[in-house]
PDB file of N, CA and C in Angstrom:
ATOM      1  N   UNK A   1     276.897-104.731  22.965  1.00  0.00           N
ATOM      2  CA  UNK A   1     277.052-105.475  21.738  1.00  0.00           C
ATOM      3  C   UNK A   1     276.683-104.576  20.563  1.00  0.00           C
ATOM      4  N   UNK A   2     277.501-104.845  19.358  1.00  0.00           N
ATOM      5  CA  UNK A   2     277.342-103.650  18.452  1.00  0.00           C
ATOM      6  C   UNK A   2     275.645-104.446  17.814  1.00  0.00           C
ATOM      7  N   UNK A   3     275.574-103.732  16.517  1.00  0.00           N
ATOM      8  CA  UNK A   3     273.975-104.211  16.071  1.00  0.00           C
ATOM      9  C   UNK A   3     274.641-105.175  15.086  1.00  0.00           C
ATOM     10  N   UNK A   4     273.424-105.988  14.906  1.00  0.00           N
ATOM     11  CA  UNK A   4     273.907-107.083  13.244  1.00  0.00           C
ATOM     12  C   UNK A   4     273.630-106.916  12.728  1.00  0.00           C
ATOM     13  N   UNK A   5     274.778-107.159  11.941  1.00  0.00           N
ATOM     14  CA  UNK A   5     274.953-106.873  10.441  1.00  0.00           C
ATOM     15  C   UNK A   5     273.937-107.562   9.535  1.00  0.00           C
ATOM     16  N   UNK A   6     273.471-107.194   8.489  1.00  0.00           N
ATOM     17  CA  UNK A   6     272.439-107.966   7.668  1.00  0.00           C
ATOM     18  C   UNK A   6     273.562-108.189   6.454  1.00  0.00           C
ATOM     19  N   UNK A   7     272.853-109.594   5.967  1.00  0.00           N
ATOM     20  CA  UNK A   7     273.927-109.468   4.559  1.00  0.00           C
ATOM     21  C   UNK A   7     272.932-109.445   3.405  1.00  0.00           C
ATOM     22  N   UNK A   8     273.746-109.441   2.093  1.00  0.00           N
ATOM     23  CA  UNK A   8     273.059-108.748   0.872  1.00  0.00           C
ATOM     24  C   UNK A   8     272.409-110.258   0.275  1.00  0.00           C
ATOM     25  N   UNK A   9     271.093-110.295   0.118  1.00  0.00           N
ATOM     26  CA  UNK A   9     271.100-111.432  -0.228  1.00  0.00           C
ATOM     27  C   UNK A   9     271.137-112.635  -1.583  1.00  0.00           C
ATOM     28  N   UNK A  10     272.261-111.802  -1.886  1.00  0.00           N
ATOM     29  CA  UNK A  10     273.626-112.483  -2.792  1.00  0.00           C
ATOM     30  C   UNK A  10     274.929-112.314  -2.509  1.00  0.00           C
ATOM     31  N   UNK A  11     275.441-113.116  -1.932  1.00  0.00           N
ATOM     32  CA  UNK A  11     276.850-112.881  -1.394  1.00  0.00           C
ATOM     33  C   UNK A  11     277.981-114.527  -1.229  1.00  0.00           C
ATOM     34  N   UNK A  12     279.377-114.092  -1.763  1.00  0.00           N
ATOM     35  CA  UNK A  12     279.785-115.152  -2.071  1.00  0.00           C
ATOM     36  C   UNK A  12     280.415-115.899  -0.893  1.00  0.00           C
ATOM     37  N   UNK A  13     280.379-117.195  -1.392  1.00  0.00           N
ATOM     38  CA  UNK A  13     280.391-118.455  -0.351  1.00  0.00           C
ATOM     39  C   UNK A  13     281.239-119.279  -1.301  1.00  0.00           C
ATOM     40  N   UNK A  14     281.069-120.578  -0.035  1.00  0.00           N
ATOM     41  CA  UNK A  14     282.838-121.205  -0.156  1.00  0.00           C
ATOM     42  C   UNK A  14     282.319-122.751   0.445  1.00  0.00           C
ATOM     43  N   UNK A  15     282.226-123.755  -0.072  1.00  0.00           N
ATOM     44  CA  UNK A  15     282.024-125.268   0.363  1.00  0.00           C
ATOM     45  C   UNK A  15     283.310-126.115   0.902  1.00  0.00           C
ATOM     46  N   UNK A  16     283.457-126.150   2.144  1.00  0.00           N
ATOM     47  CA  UNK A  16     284.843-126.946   2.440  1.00  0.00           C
ATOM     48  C   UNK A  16     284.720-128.264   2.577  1.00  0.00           C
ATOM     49  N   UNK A  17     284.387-129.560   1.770  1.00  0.00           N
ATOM     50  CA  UNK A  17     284.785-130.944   2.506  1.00  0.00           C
ATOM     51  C   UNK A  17     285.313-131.171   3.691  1.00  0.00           C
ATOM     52  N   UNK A  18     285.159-132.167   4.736  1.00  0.00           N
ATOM     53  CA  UNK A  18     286.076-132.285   5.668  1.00  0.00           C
ATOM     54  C   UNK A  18     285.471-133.879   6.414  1.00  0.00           C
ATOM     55  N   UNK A  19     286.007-134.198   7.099  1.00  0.00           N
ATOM     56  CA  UNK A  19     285.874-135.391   8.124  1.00  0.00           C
ATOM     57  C   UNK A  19     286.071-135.727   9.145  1.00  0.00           C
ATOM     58  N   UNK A  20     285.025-135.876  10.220  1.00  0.00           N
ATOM     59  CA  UNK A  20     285.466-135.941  11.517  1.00  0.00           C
ATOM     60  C   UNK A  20     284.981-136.655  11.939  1.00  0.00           C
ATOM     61  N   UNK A  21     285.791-138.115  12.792  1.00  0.00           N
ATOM     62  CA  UNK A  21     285.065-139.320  13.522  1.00  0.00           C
ATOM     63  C   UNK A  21     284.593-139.797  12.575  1.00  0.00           C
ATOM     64  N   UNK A  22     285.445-139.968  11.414  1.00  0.00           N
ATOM     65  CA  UNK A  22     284.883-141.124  10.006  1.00  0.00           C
ATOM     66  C   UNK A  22     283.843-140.349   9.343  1.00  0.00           C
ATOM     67  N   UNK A  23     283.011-139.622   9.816  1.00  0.00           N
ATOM     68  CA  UNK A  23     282.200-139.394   8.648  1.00  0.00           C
ATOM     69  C   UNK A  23     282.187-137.727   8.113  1.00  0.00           C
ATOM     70  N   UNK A  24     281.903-137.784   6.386  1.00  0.00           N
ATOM     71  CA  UNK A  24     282.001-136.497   5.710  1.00  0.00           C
ATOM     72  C   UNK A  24     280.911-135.418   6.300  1.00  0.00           C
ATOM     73  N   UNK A  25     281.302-134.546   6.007  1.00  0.00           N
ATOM     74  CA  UNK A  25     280.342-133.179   6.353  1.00  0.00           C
ATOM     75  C   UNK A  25     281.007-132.049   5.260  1.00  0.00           C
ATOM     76  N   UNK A  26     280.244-131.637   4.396  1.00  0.00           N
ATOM     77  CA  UNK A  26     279.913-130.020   3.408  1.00  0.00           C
ATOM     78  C   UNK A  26     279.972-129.071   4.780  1.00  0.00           C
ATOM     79  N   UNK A  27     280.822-128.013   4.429  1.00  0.00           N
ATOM     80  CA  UNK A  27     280.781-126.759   5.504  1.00  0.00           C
ATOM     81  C   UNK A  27     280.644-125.705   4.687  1.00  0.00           C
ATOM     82  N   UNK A  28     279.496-125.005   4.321  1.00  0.00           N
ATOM     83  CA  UNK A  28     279.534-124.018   3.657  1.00  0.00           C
ATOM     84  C   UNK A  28     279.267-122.611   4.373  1.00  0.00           C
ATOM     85  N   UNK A  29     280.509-121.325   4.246  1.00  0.00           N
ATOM     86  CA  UNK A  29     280.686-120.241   4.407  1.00  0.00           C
ATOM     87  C   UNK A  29     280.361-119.062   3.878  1.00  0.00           C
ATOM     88  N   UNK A  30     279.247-118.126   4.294  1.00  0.00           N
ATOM     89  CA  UNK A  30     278.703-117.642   3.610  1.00  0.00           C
ATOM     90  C   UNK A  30     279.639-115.693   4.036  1.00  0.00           C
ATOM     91  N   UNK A  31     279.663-115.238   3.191  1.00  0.00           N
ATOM     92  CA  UNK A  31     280.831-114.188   2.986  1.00  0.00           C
ATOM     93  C   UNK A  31     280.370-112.970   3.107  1.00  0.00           C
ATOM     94  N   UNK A  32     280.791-111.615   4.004  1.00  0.00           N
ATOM     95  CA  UNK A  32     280.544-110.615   3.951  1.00  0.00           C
ATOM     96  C   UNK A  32     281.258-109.885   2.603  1.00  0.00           C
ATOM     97  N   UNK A  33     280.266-109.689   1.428  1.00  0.00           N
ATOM     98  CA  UNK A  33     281.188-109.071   0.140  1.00  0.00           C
ATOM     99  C   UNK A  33     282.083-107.981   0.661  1.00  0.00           C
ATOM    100  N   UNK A  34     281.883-106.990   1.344  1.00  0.00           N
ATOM    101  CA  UNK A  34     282.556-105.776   2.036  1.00  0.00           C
ATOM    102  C   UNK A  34     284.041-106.054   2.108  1.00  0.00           C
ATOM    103  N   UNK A  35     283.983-106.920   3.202  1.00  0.00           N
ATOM    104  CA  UNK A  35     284.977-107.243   4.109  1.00  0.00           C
ATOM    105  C   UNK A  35     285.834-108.236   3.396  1.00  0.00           C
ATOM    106  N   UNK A  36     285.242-109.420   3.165  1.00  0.00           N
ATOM    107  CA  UNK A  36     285.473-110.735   2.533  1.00  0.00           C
ATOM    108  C   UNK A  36     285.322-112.044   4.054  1.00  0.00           C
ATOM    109  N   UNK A  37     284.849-111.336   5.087  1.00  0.00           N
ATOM    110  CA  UNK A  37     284.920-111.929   6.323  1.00  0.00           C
ATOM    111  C   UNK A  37     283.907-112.797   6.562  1.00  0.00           C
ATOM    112  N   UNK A  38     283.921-114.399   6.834  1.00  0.00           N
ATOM    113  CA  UNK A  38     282.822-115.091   7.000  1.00  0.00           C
ATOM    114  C   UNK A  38     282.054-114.597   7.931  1.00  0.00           C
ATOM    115  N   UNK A  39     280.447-114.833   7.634  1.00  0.00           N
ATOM    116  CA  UNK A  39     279.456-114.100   8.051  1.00  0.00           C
ATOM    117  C   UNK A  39     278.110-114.916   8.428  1.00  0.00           C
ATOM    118  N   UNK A  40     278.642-116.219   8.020  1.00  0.00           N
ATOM    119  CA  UNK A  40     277.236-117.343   8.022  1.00  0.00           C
ATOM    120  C   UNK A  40     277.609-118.596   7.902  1.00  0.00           C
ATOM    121  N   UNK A  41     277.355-119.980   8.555  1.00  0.00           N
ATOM    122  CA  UNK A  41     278.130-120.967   8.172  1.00  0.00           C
ATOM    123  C   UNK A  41     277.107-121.660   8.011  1.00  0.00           C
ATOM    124  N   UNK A  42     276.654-122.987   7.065  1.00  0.00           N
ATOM    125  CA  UNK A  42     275.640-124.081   7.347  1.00  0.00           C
ATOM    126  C   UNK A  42     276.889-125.193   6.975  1.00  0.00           C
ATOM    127  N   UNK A  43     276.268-126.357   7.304  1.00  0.00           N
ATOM    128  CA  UNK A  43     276.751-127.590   7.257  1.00  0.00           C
ATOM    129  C   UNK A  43     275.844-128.811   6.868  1.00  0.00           C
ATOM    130  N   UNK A  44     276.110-130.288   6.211  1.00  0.00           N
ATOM    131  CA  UNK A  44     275.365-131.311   6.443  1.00  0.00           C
ATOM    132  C   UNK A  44     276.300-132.307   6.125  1.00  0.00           C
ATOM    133  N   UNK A  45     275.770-133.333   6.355  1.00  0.00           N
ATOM    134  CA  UNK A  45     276.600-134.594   5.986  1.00  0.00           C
ATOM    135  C   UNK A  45     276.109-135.557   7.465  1.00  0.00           C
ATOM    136  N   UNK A  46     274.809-135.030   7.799  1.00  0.00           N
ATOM    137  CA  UNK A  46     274.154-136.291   8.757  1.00  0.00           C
ATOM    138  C   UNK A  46     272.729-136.649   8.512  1.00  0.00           C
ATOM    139  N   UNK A  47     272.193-137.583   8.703  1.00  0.00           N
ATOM    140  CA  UNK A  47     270.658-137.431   8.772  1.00  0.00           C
ATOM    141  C   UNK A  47     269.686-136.794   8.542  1.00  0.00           C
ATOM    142  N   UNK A  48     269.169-136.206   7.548  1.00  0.00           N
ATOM    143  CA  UNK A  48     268.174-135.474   7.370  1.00  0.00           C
ATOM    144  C   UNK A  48     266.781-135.154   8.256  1.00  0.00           C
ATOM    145  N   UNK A  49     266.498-134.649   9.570  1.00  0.00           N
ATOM    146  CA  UNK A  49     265.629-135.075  10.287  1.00  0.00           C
ATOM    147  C   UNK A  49     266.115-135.169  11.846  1.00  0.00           C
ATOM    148  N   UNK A  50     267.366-135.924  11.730  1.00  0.00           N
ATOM    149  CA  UNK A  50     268.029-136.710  12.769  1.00  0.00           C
ATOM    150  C   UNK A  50     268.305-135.425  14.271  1.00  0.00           C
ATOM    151  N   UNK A  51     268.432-136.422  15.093  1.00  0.00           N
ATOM    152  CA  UNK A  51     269.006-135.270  16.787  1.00  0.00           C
ATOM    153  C   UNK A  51     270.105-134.493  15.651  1.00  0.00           C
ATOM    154  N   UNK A  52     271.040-135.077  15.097  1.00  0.00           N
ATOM    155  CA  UNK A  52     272.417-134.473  15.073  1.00  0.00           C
ATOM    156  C   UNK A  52     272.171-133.154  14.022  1.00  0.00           C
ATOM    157  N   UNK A  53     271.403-134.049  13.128  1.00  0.00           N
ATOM    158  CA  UNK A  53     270.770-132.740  11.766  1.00  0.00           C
ATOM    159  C   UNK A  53     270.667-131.165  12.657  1.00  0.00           C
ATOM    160  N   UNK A  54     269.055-131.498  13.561  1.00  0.00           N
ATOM    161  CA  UNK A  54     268.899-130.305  14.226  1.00  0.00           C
ATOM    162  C   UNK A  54     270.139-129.896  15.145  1.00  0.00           C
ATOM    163  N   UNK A  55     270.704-130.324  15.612  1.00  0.00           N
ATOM    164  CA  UNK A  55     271.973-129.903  16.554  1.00  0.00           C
ATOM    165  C   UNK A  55     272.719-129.011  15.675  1.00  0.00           C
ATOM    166  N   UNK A  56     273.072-129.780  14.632  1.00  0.00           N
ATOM    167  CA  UNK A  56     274.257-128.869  13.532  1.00  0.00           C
ATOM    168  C   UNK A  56     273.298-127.513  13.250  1.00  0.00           C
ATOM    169  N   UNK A  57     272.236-128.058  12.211  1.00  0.00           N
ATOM    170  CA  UNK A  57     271.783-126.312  12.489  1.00  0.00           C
ATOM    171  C   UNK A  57     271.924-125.327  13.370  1.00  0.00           C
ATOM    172  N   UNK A  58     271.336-126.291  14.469  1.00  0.00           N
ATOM    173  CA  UNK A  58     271.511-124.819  15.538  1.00  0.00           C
ATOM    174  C   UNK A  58     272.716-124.517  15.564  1.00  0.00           C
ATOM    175  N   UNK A  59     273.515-124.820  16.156  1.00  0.00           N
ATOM    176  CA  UNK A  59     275.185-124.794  15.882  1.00  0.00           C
ATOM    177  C   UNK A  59     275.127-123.699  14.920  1.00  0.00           C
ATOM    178  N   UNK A  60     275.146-123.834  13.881  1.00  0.00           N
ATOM    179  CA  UNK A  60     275.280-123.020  12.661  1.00  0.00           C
ATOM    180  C   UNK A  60     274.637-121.854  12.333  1.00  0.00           C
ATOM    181  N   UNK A  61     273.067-121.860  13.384  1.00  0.00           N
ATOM    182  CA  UNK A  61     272.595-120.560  13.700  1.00  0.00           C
ATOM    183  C   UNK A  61     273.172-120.066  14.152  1.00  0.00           C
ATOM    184  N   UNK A  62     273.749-120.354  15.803  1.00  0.00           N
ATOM    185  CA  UNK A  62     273.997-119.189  16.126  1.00  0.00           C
ATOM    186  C   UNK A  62     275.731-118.734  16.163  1.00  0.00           C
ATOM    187  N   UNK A  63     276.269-119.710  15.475  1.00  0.00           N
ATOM    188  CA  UNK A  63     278.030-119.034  15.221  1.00  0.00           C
ATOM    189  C   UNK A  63     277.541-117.852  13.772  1.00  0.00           C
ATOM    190  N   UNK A  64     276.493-118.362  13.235  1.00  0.00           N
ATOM    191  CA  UNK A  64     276.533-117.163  12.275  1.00  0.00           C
ATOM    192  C   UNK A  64     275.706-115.570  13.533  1.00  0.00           C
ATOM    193  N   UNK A  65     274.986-115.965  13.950  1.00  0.00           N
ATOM    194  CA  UNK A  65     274.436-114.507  14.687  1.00  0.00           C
ATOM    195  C   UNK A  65     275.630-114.077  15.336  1.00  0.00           C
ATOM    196  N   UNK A  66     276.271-114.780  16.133  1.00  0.00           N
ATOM    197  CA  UNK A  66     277.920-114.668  16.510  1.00  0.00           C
ATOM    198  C   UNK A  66     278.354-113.590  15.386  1.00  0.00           C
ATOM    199  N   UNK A  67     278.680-114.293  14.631  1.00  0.00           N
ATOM    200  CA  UNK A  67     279.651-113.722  13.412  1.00  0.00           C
ATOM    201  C   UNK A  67     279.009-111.923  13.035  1.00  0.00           C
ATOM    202  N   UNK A  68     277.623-112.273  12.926  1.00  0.00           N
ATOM    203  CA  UNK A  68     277.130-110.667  12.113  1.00  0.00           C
ATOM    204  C   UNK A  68     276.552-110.421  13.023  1.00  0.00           C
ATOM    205  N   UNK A  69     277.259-110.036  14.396  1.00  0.00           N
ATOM    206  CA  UNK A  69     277.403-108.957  15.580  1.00  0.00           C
ATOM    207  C   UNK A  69     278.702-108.958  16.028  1.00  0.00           C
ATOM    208  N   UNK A  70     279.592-109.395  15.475  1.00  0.00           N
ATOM    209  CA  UNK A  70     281.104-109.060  15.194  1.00  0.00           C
ATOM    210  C   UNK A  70     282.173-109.477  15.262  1.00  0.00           C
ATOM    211  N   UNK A  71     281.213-111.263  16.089  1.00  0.00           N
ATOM    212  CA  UNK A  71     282.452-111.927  17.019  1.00  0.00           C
ATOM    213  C   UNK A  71     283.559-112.491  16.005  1.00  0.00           C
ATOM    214  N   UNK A  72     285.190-112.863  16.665  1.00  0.00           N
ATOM    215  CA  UNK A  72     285.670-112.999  15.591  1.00  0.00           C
ATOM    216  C   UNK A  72     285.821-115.107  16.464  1.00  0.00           C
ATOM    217  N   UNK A  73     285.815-115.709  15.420  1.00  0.00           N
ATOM    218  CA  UNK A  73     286.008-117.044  15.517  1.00  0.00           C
ATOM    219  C   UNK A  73     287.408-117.478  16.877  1.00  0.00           C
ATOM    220  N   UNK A  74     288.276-116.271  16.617  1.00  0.00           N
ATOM    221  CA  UNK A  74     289.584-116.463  17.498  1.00  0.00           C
ATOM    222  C   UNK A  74     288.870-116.424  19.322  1.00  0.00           C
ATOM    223  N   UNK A  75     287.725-115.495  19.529  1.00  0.00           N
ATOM    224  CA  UNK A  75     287.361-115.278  20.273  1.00  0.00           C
ATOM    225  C   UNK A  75     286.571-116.313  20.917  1.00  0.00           C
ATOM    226  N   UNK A  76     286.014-117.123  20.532  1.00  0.00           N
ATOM    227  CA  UNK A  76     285.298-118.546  21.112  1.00  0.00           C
ATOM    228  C   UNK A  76     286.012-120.382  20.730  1.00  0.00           C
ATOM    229  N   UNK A  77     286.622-120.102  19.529  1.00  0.00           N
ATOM    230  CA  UNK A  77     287.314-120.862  19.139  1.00  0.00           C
ATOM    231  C   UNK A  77     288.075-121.941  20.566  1.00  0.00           C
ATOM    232  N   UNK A  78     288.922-121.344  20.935  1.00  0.00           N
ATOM    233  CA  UNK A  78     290.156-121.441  22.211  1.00  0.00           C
ATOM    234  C   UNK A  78     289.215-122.118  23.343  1.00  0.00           C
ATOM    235  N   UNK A  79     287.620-121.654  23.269  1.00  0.00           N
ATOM    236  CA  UNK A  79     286.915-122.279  24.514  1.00  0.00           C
ATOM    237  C   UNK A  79     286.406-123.732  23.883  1.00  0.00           C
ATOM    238  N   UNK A  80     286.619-124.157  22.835  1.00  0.00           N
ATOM    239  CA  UNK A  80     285.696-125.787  22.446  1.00  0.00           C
ATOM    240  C   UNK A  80     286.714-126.610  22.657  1.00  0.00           C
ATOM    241  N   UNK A  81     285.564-127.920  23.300  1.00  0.00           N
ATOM    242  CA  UNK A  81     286.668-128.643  24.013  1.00  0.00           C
ATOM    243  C   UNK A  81     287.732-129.693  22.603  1.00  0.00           C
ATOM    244  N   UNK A  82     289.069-129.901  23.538  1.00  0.00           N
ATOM    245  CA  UNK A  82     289.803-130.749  22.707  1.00  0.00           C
ATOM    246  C   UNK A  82     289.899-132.356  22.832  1.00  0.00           C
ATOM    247  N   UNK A  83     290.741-132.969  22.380  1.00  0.00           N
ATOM    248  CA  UNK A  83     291.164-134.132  22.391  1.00  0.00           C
ATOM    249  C   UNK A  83     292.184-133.823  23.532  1.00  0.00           C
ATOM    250  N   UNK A  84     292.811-135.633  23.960  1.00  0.00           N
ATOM    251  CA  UNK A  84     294.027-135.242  24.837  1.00  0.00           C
ATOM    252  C   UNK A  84     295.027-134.787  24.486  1.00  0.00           C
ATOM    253  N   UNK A  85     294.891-134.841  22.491  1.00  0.00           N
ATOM    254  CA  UNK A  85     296.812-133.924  22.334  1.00  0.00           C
ATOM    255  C   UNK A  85     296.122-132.291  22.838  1.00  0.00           C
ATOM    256  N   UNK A  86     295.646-132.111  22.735  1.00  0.00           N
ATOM    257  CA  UNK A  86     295.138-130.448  23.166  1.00  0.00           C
ATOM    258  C   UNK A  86     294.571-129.502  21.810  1.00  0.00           C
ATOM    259  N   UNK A  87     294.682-130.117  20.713  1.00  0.00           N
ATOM    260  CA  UNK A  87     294.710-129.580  19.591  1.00  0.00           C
ATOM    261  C   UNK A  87     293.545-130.231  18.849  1.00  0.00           C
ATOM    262  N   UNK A  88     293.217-131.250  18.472  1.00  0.00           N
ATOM    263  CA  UNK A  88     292.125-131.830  17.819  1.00  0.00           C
ATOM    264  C   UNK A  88     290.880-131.888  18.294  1.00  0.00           C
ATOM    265  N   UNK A  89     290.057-131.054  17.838  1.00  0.00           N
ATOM    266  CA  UNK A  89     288.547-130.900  18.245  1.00  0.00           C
ATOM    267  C   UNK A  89     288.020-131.686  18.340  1.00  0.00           C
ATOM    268  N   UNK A  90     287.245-131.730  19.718  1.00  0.00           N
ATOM    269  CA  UNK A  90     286.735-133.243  20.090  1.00  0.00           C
ATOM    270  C   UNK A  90     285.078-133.402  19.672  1.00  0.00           C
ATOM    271  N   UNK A  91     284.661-132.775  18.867  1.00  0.00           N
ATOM    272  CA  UNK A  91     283.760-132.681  17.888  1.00  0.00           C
ATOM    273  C   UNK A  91     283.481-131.860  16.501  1.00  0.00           C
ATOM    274  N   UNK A  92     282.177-132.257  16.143  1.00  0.00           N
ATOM    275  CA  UNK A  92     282.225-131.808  14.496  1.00  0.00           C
ATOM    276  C   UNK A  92     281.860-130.124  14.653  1.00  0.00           C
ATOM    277  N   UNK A  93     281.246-129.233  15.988  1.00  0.00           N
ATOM    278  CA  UNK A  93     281.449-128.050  16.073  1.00  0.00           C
ATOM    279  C   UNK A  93     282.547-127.608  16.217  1.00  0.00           C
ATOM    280  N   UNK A  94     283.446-128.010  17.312  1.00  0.00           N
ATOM    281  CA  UNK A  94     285.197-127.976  17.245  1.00  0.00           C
ATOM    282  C   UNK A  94     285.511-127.619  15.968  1.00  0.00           C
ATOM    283  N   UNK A  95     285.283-128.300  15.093  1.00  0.00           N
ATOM    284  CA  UNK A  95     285.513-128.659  13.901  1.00  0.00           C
ATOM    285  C   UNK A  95     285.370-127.346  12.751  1.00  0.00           C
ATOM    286  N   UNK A  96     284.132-127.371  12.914  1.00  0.00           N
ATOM    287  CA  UNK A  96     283.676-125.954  11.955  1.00  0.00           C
ATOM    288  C   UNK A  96     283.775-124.586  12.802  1.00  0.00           C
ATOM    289  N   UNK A  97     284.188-124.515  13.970  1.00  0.00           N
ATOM    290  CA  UNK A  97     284.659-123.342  14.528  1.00  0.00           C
ATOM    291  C   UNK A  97     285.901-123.399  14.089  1.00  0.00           C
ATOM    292  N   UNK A  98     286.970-124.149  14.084  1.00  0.00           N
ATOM    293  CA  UNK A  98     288.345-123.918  13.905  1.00  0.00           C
ATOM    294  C   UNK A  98     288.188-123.584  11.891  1.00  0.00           C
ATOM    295  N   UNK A  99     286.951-123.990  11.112  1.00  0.00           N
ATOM    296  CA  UNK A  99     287.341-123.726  10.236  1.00  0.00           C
ATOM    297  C   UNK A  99     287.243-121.915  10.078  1.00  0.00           C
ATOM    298  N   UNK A 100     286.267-121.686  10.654  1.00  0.00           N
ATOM    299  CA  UNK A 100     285.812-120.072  10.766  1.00  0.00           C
ATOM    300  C   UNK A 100     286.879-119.724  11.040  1.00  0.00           C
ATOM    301  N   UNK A 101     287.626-120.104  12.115  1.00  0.00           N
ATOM    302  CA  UNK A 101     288.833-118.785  12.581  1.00  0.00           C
ATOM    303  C   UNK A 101     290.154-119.250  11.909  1.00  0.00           C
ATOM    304  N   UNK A 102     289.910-120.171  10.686  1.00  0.00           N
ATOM    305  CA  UNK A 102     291.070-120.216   9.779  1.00  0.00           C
ATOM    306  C   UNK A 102     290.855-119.373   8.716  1.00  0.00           C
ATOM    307  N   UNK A 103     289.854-119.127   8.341  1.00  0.00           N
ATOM    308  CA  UNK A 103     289.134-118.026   7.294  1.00  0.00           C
ATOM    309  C   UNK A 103     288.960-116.933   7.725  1.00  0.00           C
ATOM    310  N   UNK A 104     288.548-116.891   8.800  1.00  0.00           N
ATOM    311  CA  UNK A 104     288.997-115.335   9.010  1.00  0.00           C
ATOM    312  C   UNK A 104     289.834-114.511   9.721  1.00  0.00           C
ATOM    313  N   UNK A 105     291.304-115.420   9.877  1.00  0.00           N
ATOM    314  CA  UNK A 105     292.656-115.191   9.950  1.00  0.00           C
ATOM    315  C   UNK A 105     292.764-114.895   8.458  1.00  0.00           C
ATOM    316  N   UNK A 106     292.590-115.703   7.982  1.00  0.00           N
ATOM    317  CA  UNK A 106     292.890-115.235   6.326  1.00  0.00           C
ATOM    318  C   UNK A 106     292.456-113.878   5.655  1.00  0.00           C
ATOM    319  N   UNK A 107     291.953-113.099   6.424  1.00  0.00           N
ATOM    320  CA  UNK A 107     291.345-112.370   5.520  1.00  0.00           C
ATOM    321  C   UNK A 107     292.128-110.520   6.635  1.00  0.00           C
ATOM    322  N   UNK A 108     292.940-111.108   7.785  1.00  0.00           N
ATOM    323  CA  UNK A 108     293.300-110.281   8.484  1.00  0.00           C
ATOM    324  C   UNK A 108     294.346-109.673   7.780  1.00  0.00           C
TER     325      UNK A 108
END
């Protein structure tokens, strides 16, 4: 595994709205200036406190340690589980993984 990357700590980011299973969630993407390649993700839009609160963090820890040791979103993406059309993430990580590897398709 290569080493991680540290980021500068000012670096630009990106807030996506979104909704999954009825309720809102903030996905904010935090940006390698270099590259322009997402590098950090947090999220909220549950419980402050709550199982799900801590779940999403973690979640969000470690797709960012993921991210700044090199992984690219395309690479884990394909493994979270779906719905029965095969395509709709059958949760709110589903969810913010497919947003990562839409952003950083974008930046290929």
């Amino acid at each position: 595994m290569t080493t991680r990357q540290q980021l500068p700590q000012r670096r630009p980011n990106q807030t996506v709205e979104l909704t999954h299973d009825n309720m809102a969630f903030s996905v904010t993407l935090g940006y390698d200036p270099a590259t322009g390649e997402p590098r950090e993700v947090f999220t909220h839009g549950v419980k402050v406190g709550s199982t799900m609160d801590g779940i999403l963090n973690d979640t969000c820890i470690l797709l960012s340690i993921l991210l700044q040791y090199g992984a690219k979103p395309s690479s884990f993406v394909g493994s979270m589980g779906r719905l029965g059309d095969g395509t709709s993430p059958a949760s709110i990580i589903g969810v913010i993984a497919d947003v990562l590897a839409k952003e950083s398709d974008g930046c290929s």
